[in-house]
Protein backbone atom coordinates (compact mmCIF):
# COMPACT_ATOMS: atom_id res chain seq x y z
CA UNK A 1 0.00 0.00 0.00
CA UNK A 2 1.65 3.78 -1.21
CA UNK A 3 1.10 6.62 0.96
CA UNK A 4 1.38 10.39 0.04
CA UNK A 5 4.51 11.83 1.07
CA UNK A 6 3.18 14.48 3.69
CA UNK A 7 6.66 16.37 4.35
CA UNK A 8 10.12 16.12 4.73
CA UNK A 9 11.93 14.78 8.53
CA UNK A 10 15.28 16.02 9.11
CA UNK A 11 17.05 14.23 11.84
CA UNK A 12 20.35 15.48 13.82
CA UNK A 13 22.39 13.60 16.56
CA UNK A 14 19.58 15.05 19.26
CA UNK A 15 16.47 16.38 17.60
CA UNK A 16 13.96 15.99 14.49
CA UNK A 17 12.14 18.71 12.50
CA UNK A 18 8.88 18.19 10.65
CA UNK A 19 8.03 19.77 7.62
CA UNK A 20 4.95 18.95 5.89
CA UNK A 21 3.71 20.43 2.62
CA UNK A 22 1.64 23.25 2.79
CA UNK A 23 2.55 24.40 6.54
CA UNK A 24 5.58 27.41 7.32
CA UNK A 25 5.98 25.39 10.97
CA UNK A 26 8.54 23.17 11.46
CA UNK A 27 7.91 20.36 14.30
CA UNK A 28 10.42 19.62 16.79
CA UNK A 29 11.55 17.06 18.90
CA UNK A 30 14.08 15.71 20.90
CA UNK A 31 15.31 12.14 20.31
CA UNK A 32 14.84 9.94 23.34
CA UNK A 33 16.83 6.97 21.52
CA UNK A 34 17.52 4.94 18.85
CA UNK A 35 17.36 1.23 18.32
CA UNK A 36 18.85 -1.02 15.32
CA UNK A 37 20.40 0.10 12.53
CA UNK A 38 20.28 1.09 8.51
CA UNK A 39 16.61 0.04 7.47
CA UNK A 40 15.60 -1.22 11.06
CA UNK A 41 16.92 1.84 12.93
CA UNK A 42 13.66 3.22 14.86
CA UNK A 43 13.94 6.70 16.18
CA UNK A 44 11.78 7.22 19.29
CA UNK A 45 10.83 10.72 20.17
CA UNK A 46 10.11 12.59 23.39
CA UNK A 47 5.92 13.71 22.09
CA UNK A 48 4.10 12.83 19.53
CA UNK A 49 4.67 14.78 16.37
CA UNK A 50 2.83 12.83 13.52
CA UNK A 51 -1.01 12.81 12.80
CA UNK A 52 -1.61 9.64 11.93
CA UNK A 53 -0.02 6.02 12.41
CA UNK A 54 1.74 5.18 9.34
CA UNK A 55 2.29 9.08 8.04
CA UNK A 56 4.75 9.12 5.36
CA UNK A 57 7.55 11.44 5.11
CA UNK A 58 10.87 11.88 2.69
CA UNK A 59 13.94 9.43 2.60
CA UNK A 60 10.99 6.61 3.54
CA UNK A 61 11.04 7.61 7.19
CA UNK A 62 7.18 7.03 8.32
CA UNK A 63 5.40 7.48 11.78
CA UNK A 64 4.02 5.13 14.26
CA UNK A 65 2.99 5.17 17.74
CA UNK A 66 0.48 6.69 20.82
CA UNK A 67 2.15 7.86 23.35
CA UNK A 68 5.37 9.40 21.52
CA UNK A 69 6.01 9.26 17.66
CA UNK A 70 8.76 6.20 16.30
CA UNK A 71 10.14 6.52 12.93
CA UNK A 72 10.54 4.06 10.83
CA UNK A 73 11.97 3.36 7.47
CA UNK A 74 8.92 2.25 5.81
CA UNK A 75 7.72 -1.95 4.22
């Protein structure tokens, strides 16, 4: 199943930024940690920032979760 690309995710060594399409925000948060690696890494963040499970974003990175947001790389 293809989803839309909603925006762009720019991660650093201690925070992501959100962009999505058709917004001037940026989202930010701060990374609480990071498990595996290359296409299994999963980036878990310290609030939620997505809107929906499974929210698509550049680079294949999407966005899971209820209680803070994990990316992904994407099936």
């Amino acid at each position: 199943m293809q989803h839309e690309v909603v925006g762009s995710v720019r991660i650093g060594p201690e925070w992501v930024s959100i962009k999505r399409r058709g917004t001037s925000g940026v989202d930010t948060a701060r990374i609480l940690g990071r498990t595996g690696e290359g296409d299994d890494l999963v980036i878990y963040l310290d609030r939620v920032l997505h809107r929906q499970d499974g929210e698509v974003y550049g680079d294949g990175w999407q966005a899971r979760g209820a209680l803070v947001t994990e990316l992904y790389r994407g099936d």
